[in-house]
Each structure stands twice: as C-alpha cells, then as structure tokens.
PDB file of N, CA and C in Angstrom:
ATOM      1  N   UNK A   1       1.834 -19.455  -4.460  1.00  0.00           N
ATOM      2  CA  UNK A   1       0.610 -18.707  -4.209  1.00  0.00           C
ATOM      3  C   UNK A   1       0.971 -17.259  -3.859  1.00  0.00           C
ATOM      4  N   UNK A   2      -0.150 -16.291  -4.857  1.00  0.00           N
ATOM      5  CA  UNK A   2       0.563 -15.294  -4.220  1.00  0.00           C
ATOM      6  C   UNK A   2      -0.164 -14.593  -2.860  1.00  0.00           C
ATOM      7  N   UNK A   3       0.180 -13.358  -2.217  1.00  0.00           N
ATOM      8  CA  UNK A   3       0.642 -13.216  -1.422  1.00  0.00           C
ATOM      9  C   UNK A   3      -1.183 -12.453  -0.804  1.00  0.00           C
ATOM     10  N   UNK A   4      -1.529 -12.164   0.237  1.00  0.00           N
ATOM     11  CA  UNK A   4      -3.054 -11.283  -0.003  1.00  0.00           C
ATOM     12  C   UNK A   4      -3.323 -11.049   1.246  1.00  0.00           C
ATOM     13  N   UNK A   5      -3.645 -10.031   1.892  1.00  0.00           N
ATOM     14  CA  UNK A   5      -3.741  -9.391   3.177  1.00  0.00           C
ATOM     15  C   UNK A   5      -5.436  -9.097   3.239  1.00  0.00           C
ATOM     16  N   UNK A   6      -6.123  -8.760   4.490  1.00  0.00           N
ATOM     17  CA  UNK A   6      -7.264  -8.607   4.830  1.00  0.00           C
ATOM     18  C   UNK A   6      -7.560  -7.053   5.026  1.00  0.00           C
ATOM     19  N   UNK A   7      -8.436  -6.511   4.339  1.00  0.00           N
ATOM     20  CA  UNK A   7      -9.281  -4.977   4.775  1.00  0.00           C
ATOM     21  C   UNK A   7     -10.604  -4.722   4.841  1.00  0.00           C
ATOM     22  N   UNK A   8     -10.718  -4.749   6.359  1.00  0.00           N
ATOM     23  CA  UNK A   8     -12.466  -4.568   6.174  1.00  0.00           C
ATOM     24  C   UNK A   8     -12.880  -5.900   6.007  1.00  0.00           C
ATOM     25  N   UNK A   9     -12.288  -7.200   5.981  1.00  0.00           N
ATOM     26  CA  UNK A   9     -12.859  -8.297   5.030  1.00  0.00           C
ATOM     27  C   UNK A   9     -12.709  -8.326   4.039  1.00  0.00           C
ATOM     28  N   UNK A  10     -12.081  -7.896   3.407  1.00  0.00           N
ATOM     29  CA  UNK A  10     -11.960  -7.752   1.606  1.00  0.00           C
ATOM     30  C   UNK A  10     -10.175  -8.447   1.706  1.00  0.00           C
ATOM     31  N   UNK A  11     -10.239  -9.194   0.486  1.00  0.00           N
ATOM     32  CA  UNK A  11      -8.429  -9.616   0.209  1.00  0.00           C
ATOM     33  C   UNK A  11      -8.494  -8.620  -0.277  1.00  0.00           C
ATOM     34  N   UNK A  12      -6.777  -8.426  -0.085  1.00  0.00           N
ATOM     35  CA  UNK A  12      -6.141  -7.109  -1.037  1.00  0.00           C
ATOM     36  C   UNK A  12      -5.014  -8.145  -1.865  1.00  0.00           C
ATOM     37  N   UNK A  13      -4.612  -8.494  -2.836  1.00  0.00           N
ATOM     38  CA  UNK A  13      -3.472  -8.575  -3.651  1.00  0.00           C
ATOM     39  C   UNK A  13      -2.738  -7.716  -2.930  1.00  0.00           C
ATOM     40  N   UNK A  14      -1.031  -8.288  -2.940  1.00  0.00           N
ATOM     41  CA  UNK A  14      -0.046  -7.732  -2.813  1.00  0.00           C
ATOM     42  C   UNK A  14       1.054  -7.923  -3.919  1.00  0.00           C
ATOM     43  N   UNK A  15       0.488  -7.352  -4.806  1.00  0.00           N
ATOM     44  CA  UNK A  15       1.128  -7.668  -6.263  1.00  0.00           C
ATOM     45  C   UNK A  15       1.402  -6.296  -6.843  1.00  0.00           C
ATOM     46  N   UNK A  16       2.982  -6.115  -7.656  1.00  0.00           N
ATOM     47  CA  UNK A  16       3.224  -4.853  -8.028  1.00  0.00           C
ATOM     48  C   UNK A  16       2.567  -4.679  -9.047  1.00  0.00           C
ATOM     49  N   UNK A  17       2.446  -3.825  -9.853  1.00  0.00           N
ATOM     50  CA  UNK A  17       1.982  -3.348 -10.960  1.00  0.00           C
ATOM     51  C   UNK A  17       2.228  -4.405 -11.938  1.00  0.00           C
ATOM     52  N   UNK A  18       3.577  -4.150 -12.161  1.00  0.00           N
ATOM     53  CA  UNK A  18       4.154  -5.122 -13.064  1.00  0.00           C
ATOM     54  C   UNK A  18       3.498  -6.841 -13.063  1.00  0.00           C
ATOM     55  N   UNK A  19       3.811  -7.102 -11.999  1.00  0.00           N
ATOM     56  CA  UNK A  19       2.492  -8.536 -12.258  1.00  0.00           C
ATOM     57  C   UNK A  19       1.441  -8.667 -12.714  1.00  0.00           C
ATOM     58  N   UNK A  20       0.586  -7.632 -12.016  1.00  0.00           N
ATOM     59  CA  UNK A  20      -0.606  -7.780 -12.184  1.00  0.00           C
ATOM     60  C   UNK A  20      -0.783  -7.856 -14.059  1.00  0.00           C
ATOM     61  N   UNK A  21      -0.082  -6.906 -14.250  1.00  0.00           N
ATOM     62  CA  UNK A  21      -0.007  -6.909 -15.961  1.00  0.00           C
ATOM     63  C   UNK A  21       0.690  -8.121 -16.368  1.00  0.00           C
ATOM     64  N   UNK A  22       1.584  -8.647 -15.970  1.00  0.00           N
ATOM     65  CA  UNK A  22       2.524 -10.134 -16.300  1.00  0.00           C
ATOM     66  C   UNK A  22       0.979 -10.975 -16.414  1.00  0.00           C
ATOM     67  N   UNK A  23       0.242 -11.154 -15.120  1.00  0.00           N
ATOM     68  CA  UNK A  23      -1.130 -12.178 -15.200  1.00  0.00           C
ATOM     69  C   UNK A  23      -2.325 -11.829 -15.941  1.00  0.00           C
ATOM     70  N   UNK A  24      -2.390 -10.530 -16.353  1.00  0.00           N
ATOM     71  CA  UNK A  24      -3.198 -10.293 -16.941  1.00  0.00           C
ATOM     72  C   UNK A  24      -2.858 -10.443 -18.470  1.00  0.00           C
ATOM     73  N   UNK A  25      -1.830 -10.566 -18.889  1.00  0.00           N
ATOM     74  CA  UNK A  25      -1.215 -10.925 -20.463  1.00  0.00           C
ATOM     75  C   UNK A  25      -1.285 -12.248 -20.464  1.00  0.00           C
ATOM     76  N   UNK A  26      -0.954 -13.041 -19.815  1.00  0.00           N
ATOM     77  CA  UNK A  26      -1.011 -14.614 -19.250  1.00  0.00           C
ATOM     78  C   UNK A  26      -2.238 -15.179 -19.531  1.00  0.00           C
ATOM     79  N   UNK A  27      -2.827 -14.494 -18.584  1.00  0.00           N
ATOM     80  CA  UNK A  27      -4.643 -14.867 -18.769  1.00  0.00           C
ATOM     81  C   UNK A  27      -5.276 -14.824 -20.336  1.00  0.00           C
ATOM     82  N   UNK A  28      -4.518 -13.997 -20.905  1.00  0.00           N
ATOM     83  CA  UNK A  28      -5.398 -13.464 -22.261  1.00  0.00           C
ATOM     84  C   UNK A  28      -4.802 -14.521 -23.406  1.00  0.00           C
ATOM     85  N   UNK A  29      -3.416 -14.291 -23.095  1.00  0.00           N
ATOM     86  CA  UNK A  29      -2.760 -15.054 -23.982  1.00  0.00           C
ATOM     87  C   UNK A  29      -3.321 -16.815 -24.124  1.00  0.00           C
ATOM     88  N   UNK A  30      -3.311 -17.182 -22.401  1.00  0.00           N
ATOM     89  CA  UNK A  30      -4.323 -18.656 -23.009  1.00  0.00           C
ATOM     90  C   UNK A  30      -5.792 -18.874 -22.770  1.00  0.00           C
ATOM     91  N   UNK A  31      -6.412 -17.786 -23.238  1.00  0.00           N
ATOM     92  CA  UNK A  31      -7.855 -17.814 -23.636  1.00  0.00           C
ATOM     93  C   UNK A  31      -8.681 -17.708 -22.192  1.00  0.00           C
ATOM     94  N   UNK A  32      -7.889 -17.209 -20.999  1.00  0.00           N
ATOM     95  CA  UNK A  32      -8.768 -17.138 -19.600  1.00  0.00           C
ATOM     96  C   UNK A  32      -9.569 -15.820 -19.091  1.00  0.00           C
ATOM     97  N   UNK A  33     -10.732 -16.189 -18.500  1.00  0.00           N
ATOM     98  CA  UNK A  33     -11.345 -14.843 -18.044  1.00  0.00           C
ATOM     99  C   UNK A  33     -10.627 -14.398 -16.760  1.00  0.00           C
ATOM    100  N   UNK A  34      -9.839 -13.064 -16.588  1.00  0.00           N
ATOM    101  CA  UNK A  34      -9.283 -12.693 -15.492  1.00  0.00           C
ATOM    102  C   UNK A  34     -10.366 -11.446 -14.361  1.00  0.00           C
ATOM    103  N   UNK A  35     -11.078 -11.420 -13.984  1.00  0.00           N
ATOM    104  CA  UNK A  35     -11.535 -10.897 -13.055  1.00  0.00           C
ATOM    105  C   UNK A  35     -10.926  -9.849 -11.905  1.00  0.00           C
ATOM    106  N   UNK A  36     -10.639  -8.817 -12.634  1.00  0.00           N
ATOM    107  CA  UNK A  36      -9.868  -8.066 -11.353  1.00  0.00           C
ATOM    108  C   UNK A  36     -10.417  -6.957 -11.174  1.00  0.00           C
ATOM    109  N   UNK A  37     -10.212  -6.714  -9.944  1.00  0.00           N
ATOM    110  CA  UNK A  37     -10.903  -5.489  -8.845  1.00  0.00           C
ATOM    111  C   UNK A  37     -10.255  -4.598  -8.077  1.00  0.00           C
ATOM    112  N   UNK A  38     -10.275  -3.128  -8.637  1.00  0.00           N
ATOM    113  CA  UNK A  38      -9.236  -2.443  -8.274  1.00  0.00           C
ATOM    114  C   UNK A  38      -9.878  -1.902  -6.880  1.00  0.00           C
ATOM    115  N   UNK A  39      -9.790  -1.611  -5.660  1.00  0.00           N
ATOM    116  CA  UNK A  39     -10.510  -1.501  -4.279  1.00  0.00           C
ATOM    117  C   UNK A  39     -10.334  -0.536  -3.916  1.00  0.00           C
ATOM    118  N   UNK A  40     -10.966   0.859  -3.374  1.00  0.00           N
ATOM    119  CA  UNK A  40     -10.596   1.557  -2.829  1.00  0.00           C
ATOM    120  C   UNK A  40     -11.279   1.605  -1.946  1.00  0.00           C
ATOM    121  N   UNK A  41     -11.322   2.652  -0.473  1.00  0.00           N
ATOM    122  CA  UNK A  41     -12.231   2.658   0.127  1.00  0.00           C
ATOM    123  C   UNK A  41     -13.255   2.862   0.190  1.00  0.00           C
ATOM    124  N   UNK A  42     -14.142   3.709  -0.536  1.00  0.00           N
ATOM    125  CA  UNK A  42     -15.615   3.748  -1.160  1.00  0.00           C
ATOM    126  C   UNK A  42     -16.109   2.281  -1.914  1.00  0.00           C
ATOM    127  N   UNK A  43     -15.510   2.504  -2.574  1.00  0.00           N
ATOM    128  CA  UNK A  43     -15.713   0.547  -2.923  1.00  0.00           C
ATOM    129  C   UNK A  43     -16.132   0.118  -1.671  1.00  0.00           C
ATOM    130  N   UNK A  44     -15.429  -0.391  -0.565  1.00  0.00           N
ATOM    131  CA  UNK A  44     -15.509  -1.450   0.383  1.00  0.00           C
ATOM    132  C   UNK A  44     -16.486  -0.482   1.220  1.00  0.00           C
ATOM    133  N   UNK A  45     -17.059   0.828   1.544  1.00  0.00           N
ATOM    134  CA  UNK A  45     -18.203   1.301   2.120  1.00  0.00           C
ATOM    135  C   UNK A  45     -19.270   0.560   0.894  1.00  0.00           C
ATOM    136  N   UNK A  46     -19.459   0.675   0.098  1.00  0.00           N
ATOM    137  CA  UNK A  46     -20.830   0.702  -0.865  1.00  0.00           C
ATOM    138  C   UNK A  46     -20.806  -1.074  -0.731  1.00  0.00           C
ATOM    139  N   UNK A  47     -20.175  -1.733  -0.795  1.00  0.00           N
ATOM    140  CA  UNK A  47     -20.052  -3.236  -0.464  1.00  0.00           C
ATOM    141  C   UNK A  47     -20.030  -3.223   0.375  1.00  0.00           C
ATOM    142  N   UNK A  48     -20.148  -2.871   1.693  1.00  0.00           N
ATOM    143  CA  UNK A  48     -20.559  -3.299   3.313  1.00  0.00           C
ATOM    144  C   UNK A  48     -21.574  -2.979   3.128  1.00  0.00           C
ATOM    145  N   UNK A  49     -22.764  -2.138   2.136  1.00  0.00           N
ATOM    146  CA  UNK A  49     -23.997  -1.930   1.989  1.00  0.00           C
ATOM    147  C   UNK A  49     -24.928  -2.827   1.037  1.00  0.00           C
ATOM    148  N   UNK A  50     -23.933  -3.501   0.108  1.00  0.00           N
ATOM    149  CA  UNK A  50     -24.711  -4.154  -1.154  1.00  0.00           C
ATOM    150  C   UNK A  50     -23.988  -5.323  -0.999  1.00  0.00           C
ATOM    151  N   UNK A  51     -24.927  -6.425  -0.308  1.00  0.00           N
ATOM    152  CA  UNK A  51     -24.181  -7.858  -0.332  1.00  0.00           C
ATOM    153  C   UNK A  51     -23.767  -8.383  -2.089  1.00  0.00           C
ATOM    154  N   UNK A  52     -24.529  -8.660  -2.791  1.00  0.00           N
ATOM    155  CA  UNK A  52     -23.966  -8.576  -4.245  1.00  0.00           C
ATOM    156  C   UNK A  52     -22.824  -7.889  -4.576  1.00  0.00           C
ATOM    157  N   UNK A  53     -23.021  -6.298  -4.471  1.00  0.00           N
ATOM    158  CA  UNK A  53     -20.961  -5.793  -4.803  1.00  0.00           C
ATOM    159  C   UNK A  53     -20.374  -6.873  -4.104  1.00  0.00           C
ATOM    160  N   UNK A  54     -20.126  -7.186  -2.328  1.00  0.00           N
ATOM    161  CA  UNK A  54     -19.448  -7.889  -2.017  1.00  0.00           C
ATOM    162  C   UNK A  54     -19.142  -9.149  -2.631  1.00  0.00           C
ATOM    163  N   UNK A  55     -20.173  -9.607  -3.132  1.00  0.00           N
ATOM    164  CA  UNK A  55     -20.160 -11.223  -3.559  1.00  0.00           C
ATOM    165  C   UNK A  55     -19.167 -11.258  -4.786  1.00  0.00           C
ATOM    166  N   UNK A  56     -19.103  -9.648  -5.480  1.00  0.00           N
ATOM    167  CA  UNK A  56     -18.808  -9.900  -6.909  1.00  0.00           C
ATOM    168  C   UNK A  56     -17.252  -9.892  -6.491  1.00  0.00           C
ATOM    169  N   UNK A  57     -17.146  -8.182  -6.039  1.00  0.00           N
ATOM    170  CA  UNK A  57     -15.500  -8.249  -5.516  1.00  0.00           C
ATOM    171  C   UNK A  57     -14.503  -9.375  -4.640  1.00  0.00           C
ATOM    172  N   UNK A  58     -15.287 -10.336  -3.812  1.00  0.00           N
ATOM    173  CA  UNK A  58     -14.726 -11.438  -3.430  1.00  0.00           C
ATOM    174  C   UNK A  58     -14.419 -12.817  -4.159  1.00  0.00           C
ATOM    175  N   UNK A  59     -15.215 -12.735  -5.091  1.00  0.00           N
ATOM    176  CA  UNK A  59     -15.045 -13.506  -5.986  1.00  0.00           C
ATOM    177  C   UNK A  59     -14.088 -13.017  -7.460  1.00  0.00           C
ATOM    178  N   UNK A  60     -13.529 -12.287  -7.335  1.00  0.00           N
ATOM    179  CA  UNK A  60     -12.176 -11.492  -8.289  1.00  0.00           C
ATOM    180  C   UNK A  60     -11.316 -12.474  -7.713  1.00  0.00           C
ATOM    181  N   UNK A  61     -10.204 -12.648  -9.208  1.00  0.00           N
ATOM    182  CA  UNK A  61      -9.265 -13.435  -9.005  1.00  0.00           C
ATOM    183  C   UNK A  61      -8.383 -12.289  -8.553  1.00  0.00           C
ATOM    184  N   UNK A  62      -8.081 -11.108  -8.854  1.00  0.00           N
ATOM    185  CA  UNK A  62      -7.306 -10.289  -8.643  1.00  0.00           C
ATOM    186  C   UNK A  62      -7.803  -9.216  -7.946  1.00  0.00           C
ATOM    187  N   UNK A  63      -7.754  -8.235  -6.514  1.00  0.00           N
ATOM    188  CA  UNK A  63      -8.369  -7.344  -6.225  1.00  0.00           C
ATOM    189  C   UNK A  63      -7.296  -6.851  -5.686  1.00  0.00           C
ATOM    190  N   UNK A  64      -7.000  -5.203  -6.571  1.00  0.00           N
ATOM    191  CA  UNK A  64      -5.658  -4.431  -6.093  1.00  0.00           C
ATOM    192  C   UNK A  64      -5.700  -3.525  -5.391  1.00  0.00           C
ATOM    193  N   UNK A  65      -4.899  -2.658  -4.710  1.00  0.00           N
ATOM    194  CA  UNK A  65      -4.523  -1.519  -3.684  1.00  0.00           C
ATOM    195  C   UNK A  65      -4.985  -0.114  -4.301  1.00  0.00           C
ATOM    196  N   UNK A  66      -6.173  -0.227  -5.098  1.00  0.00           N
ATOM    197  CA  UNK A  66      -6.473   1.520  -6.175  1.00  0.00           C
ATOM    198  C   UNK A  66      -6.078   2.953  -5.143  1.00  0.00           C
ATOM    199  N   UNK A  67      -6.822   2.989  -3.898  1.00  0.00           N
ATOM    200  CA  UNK A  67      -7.423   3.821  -3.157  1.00  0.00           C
ATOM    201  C   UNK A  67      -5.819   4.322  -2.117  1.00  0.00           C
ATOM    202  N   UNK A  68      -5.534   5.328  -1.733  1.00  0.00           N
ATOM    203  CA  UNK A  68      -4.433   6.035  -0.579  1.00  0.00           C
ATOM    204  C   UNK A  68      -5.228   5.147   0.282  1.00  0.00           C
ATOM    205  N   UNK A  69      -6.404   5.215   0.973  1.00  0.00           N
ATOM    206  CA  UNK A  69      -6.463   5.067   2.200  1.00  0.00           C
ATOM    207  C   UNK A  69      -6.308   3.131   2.476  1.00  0.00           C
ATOM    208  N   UNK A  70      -6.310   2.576   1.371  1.00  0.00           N
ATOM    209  CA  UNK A  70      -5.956   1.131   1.022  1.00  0.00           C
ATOM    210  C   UNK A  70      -4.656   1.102   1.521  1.00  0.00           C
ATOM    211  N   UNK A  71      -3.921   2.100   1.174  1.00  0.00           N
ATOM    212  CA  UNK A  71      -2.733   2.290   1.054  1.00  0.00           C
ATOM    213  C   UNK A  71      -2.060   2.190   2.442  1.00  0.00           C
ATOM    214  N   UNK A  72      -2.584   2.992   3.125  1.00  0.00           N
ATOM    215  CA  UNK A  72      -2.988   3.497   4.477  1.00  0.00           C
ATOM    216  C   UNK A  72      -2.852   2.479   5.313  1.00  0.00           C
ATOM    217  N   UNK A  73      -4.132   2.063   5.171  1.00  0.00           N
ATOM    218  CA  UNK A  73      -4.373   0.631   6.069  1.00  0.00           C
ATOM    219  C   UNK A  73      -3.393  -0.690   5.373  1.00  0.00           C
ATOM    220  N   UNK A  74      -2.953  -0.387   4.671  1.00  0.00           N
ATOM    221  CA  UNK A  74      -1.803  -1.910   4.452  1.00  0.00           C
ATOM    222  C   UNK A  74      -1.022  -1.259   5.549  1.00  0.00           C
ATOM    223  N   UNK A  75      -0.112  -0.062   5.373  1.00  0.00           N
ATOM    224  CA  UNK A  75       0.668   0.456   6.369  1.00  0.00           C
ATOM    225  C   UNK A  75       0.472   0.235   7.601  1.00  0.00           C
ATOM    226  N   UNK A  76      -0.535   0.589   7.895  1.00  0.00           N
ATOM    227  CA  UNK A  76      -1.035   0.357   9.504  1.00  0.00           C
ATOM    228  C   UNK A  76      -0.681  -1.253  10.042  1.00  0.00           C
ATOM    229  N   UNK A  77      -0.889  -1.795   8.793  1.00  0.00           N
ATOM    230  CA  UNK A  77      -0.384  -3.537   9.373  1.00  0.00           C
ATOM    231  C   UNK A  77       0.512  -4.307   9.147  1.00  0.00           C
ATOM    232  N   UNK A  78       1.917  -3.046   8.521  1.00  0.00           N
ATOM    233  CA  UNK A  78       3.319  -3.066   8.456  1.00  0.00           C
ATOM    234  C   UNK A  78       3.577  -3.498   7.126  1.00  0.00           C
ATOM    235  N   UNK A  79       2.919  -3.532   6.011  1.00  0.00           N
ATOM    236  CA  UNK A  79       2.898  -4.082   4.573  1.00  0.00           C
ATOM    237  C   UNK A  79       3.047  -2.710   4.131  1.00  0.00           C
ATOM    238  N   UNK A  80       4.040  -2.843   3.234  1.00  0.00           N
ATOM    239  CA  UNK A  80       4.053  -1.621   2.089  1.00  0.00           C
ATOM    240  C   UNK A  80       3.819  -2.307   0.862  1.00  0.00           C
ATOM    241  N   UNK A  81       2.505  -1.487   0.135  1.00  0.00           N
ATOM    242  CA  UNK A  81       2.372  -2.197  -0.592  1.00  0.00           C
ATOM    243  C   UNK A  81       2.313  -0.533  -2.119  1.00  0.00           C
ATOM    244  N   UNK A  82       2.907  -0.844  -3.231  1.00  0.00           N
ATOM    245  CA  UNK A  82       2.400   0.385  -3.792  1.00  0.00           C
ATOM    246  C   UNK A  82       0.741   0.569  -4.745  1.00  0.00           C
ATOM    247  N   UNK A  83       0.301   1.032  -5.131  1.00  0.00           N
ATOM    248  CA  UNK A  83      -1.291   1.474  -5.631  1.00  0.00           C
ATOM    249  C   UNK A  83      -0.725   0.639  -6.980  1.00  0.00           C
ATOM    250  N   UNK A  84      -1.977  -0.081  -7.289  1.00  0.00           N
ATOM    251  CA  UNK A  84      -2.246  -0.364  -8.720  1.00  0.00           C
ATOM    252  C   UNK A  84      -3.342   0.269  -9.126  1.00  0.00           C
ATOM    253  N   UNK A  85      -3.501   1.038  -9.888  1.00  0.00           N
ATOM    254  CA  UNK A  85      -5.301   1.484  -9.967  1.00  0.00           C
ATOM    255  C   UNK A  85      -5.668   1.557 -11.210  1.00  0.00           C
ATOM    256  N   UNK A  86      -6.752   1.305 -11.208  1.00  0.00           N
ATOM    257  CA  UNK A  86      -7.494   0.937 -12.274  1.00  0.00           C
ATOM    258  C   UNK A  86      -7.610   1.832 -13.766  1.00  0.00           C
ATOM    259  N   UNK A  87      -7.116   3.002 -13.453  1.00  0.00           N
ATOM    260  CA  UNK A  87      -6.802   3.872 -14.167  1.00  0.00           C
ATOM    261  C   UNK A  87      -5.416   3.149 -15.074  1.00  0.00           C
ATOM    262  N   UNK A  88      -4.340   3.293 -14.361  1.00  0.00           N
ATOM    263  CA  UNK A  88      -3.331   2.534 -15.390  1.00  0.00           C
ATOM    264  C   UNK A  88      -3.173   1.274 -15.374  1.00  0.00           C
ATOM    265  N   UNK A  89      -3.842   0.559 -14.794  1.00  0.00           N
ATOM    266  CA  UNK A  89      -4.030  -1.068 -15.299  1.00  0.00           C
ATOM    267  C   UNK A  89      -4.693  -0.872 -17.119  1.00  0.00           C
ATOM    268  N   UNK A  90      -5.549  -0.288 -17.101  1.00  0.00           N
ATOM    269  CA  UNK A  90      -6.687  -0.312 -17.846  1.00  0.00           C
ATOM    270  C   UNK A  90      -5.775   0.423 -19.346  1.00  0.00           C
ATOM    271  N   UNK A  91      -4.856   1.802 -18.928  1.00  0.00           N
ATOM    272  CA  UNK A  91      -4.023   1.836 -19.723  1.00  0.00           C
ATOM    273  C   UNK A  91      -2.910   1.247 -20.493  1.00  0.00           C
ATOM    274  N   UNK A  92      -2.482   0.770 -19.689  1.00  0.00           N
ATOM    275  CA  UNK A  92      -1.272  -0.490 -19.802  1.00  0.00           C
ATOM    276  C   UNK A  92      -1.768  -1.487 -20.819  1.00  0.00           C
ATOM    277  N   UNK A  93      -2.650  -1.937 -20.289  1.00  0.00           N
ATOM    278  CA  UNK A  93      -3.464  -3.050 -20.855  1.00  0.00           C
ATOM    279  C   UNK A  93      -3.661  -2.628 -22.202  1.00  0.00           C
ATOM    280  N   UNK A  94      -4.489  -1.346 -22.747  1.00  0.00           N
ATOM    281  CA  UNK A  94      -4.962  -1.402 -24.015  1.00  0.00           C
ATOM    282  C   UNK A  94      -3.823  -0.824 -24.671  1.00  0.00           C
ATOM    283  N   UNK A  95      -2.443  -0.681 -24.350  1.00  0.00           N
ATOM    284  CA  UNK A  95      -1.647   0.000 -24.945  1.00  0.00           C
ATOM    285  C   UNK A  95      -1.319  -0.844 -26.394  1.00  0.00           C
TER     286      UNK A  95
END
C-alpha cells in the first residue's frame, strides 16, 4: 500500500513523479479509470467551501503534492515530499 499523509483533511500521495506515471500507464494499459488529483492549496480552500469538490477530490485514487505550500506543509510534518503537478503529469502522459 502506498504511502499518504493528511492536509487540511485531504490525503496527499507520497508518490514520486515517476510512479505516479508507472500507475497511470498501468491503469491504461489494463483498461482502468485512474482518477487523479493534483492539490494545491486553493484547491483545498474552494473544497472547504464546496462539499461536492471535496467529495470528488477524496474520492481520487491518486491526489498529488501540485501546490509549494503542499509542499510546505508536508515539511512542517517532517515528510519531504517533491511536487507532481498537473502541468507535467498531463505532459508526460500525452507524450
């Protein structure tokens, strides 16, 4: 199982880049819907406001570290974790 820390209430994945793309080729390759949610902190303000965002982003199989201040607060609770963001997931992916 992998590994997933708490922010705000939200899981964070603690998965490098490289995985996340390893599971996301995985997923595709045997016909699965992968659900992932890149988090930053505006995210998790506008979802402490819209129970639905919350419902959707908690229910992601994958929700990654997008945001510095994500970044931030892993630090603060001794996890180094590095940014996956949705920007080069999304590149990677359609490469």
């Amino acid at each position: 199982m992998d590994k997933r820390a708490k922010i705000q209430g939200f899981s964070v994945d603690l998965l490098s880049f490289d995985e996340v793309i390893q599971k996301s080729f995985s997923a595709a390759e045997n016909g699965q819907n992968l659900h992932i949610v890149t988090i930053n902190p505006e995210i998790i303000l506008s979802a402490n406001k819209n129970n639905k965002l919350a419902e959707i982003i908690k229910e992601a199989e994958i929700i990654t570290p997008d945001g510095i201040g994500i970044k931030i607060a892993l630090k603060l609770k001794g996890i180094t974790q590095e940014r996956v963001t949705g920007v080069d997931l999304s590149k990677e992916i359609l490469k």
